[in-house]
PDB file of N, CA and C in Angstrom:
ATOM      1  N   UNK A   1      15.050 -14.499  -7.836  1.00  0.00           N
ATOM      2  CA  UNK A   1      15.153 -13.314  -7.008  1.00  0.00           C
ATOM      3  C   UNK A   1      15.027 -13.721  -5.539  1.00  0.00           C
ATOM      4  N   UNK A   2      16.230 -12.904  -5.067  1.00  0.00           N
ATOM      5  CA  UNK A   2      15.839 -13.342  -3.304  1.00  0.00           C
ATOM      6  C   UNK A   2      15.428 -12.321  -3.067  1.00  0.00           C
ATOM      7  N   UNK A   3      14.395 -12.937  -1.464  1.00  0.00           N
ATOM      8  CA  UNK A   3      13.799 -12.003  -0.461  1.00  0.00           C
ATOM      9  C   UNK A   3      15.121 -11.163   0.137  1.00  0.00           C
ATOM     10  N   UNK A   4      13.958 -10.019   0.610  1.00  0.00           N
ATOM     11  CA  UNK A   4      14.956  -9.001   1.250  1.00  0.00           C
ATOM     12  C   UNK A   4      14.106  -8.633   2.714  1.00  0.00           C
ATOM     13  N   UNK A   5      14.452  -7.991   3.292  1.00  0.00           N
ATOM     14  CA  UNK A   5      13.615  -6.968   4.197  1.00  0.00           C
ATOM     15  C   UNK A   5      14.415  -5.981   4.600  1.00  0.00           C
ATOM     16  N   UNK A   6      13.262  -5.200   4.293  1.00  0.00           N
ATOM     17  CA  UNK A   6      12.949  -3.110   4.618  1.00  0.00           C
ATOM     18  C   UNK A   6      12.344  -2.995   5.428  1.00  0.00           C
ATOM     19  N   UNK A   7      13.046  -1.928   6.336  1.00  0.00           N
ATOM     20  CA  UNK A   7      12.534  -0.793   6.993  1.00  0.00           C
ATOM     21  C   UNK A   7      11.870   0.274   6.732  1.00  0.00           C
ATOM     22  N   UNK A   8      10.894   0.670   7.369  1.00  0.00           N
ATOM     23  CA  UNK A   8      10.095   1.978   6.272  1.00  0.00           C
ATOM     24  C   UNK A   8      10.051   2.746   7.267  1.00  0.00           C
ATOM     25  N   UNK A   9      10.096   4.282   7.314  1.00  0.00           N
ATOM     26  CA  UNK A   9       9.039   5.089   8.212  1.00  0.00           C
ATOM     27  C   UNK A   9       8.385   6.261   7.403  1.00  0.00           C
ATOM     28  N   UNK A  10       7.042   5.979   7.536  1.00  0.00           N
ATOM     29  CA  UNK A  10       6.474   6.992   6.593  1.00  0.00           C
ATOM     30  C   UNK A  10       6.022   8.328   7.863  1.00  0.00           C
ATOM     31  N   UNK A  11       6.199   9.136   6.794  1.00  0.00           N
ATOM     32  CA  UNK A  11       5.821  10.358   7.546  1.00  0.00           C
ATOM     33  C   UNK A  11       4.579  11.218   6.595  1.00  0.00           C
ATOM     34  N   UNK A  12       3.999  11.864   7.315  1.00  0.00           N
ATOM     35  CA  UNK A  12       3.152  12.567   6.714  1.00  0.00           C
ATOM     36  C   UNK A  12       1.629  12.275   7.909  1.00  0.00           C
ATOM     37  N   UNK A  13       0.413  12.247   7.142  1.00  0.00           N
ATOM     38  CA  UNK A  13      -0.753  12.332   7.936  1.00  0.00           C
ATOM     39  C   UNK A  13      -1.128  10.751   7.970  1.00  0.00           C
ATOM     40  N   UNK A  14      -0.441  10.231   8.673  1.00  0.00           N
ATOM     41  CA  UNK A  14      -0.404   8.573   8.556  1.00  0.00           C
ATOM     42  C   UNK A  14      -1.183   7.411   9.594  1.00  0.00           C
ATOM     43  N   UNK A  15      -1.192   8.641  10.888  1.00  0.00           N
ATOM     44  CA  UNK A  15      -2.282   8.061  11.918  1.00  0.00           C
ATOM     45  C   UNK A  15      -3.447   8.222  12.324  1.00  0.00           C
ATOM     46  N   UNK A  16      -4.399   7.384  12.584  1.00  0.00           N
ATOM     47  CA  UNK A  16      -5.603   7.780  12.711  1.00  0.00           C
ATOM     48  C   UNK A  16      -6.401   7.658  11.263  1.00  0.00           C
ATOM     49  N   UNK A  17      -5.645   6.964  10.171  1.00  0.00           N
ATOM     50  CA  UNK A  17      -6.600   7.142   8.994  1.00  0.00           C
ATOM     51  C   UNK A  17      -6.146   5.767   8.593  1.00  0.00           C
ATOM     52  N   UNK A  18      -6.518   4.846   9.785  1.00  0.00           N
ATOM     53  CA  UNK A  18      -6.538   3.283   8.789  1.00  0.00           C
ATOM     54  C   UNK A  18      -5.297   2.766   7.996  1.00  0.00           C
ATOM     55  N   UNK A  19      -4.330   3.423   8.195  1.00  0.00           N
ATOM     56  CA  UNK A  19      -2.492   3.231   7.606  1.00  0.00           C
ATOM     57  C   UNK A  19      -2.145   1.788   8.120  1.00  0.00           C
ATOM     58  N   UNK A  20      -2.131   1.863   9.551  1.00  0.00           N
ATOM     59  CA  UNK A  20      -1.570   0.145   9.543  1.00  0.00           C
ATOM     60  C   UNK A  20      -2.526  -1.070   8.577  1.00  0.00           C
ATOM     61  N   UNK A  21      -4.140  -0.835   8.881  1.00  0.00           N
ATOM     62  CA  UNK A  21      -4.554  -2.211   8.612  1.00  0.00           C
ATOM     63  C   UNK A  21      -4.262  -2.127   7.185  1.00  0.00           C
ATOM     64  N   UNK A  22      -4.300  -1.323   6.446  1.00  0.00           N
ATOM     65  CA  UNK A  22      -3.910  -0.617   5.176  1.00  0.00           C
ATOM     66  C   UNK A  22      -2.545  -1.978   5.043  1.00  0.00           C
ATOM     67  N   UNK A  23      -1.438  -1.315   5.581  1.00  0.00           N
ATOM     68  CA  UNK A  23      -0.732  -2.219   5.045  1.00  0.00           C
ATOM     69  C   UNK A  23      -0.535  -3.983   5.988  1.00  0.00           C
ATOM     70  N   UNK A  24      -1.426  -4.195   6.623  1.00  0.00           N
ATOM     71  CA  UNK A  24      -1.263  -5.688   6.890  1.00  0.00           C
ATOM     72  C   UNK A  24      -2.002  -6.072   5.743  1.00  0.00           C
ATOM     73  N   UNK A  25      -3.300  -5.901   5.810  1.00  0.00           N
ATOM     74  CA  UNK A  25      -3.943  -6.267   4.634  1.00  0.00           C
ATOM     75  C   UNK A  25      -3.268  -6.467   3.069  1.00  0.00           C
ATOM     76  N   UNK A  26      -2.541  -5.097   2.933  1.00  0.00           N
ATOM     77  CA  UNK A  26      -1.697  -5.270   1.308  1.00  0.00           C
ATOM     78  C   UNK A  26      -0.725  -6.562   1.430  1.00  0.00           C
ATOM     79  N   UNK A  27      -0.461  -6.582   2.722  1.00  0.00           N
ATOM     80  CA  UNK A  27       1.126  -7.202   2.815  1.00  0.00           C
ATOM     81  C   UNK A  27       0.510  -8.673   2.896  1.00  0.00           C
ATOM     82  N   UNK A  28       0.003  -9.177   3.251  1.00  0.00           N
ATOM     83  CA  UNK A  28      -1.013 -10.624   3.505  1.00  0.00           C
ATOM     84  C   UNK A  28      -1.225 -10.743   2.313  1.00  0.00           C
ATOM     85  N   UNK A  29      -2.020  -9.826   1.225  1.00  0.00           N
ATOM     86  CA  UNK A  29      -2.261 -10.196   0.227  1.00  0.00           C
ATOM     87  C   UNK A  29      -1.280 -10.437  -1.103  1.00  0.00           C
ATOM     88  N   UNK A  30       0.118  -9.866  -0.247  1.00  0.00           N
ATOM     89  CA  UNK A  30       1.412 -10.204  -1.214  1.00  0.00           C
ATOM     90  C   UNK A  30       2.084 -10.984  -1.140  1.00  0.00           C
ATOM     91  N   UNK A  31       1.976 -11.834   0.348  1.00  0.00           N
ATOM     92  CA  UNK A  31       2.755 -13.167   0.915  1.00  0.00           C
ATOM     93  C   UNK A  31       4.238 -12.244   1.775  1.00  0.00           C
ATOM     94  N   UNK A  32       3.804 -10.782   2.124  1.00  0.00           N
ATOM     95  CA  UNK A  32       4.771 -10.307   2.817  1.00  0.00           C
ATOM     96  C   UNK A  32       4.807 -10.292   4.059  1.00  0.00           C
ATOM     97  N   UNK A  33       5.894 -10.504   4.781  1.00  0.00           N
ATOM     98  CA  UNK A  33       5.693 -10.522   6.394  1.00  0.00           C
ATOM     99  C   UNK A  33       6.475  -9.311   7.191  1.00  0.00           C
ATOM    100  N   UNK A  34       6.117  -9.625   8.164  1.00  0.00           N
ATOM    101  CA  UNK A  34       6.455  -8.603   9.396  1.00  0.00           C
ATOM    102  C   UNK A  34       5.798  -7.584   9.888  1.00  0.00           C
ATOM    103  N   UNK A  35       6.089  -6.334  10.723  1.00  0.00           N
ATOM    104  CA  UNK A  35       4.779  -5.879  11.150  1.00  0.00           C
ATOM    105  C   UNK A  35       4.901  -4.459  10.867  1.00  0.00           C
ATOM    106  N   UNK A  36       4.009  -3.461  11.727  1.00  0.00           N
ATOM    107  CA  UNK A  36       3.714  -2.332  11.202  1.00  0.00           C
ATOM    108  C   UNK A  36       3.623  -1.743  12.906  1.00  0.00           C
ATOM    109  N   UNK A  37       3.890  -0.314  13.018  1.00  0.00           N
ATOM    110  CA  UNK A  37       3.540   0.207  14.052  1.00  0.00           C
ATOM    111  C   UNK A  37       3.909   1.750  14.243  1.00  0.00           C
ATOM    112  N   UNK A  38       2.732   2.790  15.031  1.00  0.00           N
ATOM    113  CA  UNK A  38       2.634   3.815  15.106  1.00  0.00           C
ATOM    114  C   UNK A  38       4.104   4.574  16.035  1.00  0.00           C
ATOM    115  N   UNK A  39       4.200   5.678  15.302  1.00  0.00           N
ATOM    116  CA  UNK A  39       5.585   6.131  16.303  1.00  0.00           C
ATOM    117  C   UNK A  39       5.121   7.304  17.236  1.00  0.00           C
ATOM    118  N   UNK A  40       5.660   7.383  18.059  1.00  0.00           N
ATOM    119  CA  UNK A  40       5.011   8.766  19.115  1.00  0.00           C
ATOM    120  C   UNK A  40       5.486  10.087  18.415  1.00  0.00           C
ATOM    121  N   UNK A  41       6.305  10.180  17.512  1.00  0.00           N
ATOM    122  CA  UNK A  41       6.639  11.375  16.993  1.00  0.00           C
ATOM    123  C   UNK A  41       4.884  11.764  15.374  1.00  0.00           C
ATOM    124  N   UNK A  42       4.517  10.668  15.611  1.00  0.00           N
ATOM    125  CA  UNK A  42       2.965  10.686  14.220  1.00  0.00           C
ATOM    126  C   UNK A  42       3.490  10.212  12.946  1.00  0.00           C
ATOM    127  N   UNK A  43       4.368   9.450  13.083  1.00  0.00           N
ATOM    128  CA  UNK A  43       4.937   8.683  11.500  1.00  0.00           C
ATOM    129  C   UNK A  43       4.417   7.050  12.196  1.00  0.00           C
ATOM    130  N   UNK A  44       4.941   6.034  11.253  1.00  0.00           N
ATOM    131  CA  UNK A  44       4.402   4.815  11.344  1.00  0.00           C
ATOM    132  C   UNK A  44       5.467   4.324  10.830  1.00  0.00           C
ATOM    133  N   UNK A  45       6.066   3.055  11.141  1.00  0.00           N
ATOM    134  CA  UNK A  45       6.999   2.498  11.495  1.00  0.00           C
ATOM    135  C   UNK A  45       6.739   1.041  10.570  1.00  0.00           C
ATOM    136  N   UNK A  46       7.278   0.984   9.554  1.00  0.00           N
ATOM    137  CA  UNK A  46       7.139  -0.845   8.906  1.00  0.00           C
ATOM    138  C   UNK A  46       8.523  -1.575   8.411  1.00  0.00           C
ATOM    139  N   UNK A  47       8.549  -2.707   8.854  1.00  0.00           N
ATOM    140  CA  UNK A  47       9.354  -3.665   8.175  1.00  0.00           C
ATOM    141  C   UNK A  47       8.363  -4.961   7.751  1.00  0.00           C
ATOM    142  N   UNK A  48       8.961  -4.858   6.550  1.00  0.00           N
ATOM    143  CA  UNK A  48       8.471  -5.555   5.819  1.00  0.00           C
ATOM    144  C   UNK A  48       9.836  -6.594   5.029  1.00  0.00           C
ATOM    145  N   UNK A  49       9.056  -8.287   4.963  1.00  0.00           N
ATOM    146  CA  UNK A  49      10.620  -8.629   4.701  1.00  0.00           C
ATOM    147  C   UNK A  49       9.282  -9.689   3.400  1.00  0.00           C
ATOM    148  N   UNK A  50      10.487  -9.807   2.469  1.00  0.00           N
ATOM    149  CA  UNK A  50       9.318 -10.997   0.947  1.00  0.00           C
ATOM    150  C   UNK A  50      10.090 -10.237  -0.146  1.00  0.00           C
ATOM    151  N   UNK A  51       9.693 -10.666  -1.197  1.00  0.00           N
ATOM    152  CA  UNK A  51      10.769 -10.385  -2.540  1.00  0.00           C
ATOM    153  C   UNK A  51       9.981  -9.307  -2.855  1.00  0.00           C
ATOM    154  N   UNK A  52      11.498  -8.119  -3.516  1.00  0.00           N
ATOM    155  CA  UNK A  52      11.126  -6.727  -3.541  1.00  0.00           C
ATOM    156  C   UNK A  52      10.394  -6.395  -4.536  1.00  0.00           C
ATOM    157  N   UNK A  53       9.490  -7.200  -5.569  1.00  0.00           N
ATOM    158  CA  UNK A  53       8.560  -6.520  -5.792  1.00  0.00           C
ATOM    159  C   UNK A  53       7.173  -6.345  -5.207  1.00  0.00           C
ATOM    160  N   UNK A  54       7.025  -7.333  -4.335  1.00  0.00           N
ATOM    161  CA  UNK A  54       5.504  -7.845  -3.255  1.00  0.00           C
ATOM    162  C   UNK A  54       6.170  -6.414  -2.497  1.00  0.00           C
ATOM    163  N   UNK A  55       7.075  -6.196  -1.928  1.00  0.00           N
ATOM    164  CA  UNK A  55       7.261  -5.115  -0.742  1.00  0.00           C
ATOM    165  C   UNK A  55       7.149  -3.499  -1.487  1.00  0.00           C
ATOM    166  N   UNK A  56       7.414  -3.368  -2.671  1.00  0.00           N
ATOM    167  CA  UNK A  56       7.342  -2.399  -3.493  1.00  0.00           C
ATOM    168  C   UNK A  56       5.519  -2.036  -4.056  1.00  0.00           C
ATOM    169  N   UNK A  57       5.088  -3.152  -4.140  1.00  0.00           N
ATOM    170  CA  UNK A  57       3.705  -2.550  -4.121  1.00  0.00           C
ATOM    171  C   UNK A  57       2.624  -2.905  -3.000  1.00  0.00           C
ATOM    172  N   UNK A  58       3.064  -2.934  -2.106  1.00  0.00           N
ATOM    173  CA  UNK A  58       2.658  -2.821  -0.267  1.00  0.00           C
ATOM    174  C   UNK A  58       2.882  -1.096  -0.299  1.00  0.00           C
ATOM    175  N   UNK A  59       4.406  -0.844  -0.232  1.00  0.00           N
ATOM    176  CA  UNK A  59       4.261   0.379   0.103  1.00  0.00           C
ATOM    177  C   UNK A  59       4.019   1.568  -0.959  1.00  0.00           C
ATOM    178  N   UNK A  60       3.468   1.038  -2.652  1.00  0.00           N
ATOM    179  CA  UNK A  60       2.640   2.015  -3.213  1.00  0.00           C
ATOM    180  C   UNK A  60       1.084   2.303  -2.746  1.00  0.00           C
ATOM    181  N   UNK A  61       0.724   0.731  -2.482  1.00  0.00           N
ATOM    182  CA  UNK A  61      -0.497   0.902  -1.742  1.00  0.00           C
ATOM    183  C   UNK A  61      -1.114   1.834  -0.684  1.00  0.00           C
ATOM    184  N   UNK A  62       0.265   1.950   0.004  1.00  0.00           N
ATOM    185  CA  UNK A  62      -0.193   3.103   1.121  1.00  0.00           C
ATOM    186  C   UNK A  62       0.153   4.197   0.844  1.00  0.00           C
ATOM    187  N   UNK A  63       1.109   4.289   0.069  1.00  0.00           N
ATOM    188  CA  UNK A  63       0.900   5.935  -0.819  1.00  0.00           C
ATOM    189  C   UNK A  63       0.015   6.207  -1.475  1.00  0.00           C
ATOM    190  N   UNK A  64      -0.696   5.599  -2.335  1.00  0.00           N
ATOM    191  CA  UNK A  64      -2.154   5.775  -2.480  1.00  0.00           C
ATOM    192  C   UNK A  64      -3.280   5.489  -1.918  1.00  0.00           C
ATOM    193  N   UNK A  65      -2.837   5.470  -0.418  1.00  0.00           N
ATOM    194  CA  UNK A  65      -3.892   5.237   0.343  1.00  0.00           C
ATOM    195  C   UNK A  65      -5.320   6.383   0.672  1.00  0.00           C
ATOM    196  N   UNK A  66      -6.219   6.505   0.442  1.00  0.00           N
ATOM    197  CA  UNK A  66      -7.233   7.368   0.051  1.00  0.00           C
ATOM    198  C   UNK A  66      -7.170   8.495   1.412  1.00  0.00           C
ATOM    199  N   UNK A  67      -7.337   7.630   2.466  1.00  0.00           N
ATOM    200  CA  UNK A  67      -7.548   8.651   3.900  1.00  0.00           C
ATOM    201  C   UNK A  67      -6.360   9.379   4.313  1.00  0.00           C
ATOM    202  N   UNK A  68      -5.111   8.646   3.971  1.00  0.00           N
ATOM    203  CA  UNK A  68      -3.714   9.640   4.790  1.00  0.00           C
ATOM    204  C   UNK A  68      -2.957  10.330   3.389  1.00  0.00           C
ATOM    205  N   UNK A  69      -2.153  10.337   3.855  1.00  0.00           N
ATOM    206  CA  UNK A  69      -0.869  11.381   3.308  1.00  0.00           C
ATOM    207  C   UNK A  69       0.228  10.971   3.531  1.00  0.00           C
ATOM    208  N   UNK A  70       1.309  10.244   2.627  1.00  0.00           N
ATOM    209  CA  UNK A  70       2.199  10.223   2.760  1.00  0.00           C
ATOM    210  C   UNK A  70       3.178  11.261   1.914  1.00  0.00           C
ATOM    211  N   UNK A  71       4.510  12.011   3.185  1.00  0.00           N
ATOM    212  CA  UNK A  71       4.968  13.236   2.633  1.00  0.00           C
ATOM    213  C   UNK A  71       6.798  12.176   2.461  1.00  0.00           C
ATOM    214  N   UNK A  72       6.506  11.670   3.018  1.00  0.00           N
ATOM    215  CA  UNK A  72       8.473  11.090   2.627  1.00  0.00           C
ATOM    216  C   UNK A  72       8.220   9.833   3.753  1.00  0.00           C
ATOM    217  N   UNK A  73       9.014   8.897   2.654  1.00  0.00           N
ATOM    218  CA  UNK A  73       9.553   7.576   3.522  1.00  0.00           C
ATOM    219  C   UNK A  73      11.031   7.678   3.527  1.00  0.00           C
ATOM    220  N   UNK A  74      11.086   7.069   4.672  1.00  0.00           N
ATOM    221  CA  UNK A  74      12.546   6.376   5.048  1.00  0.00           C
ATOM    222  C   UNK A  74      12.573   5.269   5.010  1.00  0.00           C
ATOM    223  N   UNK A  75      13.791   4.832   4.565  1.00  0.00           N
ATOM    224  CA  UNK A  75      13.427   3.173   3.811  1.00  0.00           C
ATOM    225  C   UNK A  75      15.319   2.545   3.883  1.00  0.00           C
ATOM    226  N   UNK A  76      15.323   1.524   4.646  1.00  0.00           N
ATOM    227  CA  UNK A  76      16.561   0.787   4.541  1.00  0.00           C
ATOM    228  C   UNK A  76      16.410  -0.533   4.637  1.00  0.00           C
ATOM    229  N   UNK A  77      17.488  -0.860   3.640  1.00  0.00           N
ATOM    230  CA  UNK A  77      17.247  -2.720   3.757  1.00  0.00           C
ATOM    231  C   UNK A  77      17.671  -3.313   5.310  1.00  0.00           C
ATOM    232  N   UNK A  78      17.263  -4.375   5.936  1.00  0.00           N
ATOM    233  CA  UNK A  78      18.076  -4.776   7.465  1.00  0.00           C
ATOM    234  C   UNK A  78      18.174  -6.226   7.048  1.00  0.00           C
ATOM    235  N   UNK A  79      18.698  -6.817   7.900  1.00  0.00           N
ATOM    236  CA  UNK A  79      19.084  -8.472   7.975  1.00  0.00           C
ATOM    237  C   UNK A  79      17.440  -8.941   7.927  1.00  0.00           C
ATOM    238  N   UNK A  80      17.283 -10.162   6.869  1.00  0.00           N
ATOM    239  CA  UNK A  80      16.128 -10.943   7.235  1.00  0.00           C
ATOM    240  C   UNK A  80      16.121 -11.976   8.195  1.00  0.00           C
ATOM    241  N   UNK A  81      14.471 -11.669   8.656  1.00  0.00           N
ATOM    242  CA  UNK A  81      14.196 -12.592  10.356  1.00  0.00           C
ATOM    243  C   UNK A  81      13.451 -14.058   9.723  1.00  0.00           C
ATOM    244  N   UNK A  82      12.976 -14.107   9.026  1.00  0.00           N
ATOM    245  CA  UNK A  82      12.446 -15.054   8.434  1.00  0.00           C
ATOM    246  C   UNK A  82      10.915 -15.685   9.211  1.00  0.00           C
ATOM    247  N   UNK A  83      10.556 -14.302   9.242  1.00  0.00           N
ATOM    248  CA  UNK A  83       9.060 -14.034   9.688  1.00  0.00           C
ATOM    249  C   UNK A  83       7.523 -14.648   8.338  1.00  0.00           C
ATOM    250  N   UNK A  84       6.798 -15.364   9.196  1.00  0.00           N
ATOM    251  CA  UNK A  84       5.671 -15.869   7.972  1.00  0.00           C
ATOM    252  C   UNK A  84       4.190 -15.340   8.462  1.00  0.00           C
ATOM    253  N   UNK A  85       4.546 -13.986   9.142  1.00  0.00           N
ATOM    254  CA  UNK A  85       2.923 -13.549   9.331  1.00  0.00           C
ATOM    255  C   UNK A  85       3.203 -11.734   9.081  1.00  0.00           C
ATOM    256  N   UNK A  86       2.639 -10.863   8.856  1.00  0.00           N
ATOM    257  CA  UNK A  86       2.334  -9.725   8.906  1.00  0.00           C
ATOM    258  C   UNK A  86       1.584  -9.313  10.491  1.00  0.00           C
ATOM    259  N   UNK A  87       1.794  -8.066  11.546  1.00  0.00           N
ATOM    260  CA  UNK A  87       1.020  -8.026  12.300  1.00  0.00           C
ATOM    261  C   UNK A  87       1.092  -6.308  12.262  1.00  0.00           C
ATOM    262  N   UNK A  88       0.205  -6.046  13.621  1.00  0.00           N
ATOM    263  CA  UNK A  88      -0.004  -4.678  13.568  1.00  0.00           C
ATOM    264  C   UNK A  88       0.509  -4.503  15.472  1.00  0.00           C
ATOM    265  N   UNK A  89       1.126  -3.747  15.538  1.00  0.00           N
ATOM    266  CA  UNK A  89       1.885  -3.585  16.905  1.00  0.00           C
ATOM    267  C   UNK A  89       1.237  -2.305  17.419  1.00  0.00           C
TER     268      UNK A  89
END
């Protein structure tokens, strides 16, 4: 299986309740890279690039994330950068 990388934007009650470190943390612990970051509209912004099942349970993780709410992601595959760290922007 090859790596891929996704775009995410989750929407719902996603800021202010620990959502990014949420997913650096998942994503580190899956060998997934790339970063994460808050949008001025109150959604949160991730690409995430590693083979799609590590990226598939990153972003169940934060749907079951205890403090927020996720109400709908947006999600598209993009060209991989061939990134080897996760960060928080």
């Amino acid at each position: 299986m090859e790596k891929v990388r996704k775009r995410f934007v989750f929407h719902g009650s996603v800021q202010g309740v620990g959502f990014r470190y949420k997913a650096c943390y998942s994503a580190k612990n899956r060998g997934v890279s790339g970063w994460v970051r808050n949008l001025a509209d109150g959604s949160v912004e991730m690409e995430a690039e590693g083979y799609p099942a590590d990226i598939e349970a990153v972003v169940r993780a934060l749907e079951e994330h205890s403090w927020g709410n996720v109400e709908s992601v947006d999600e598209e595959i993009i060209p991989l950068v061939g990134e080897y760290n996760f960060e928080i922007h």
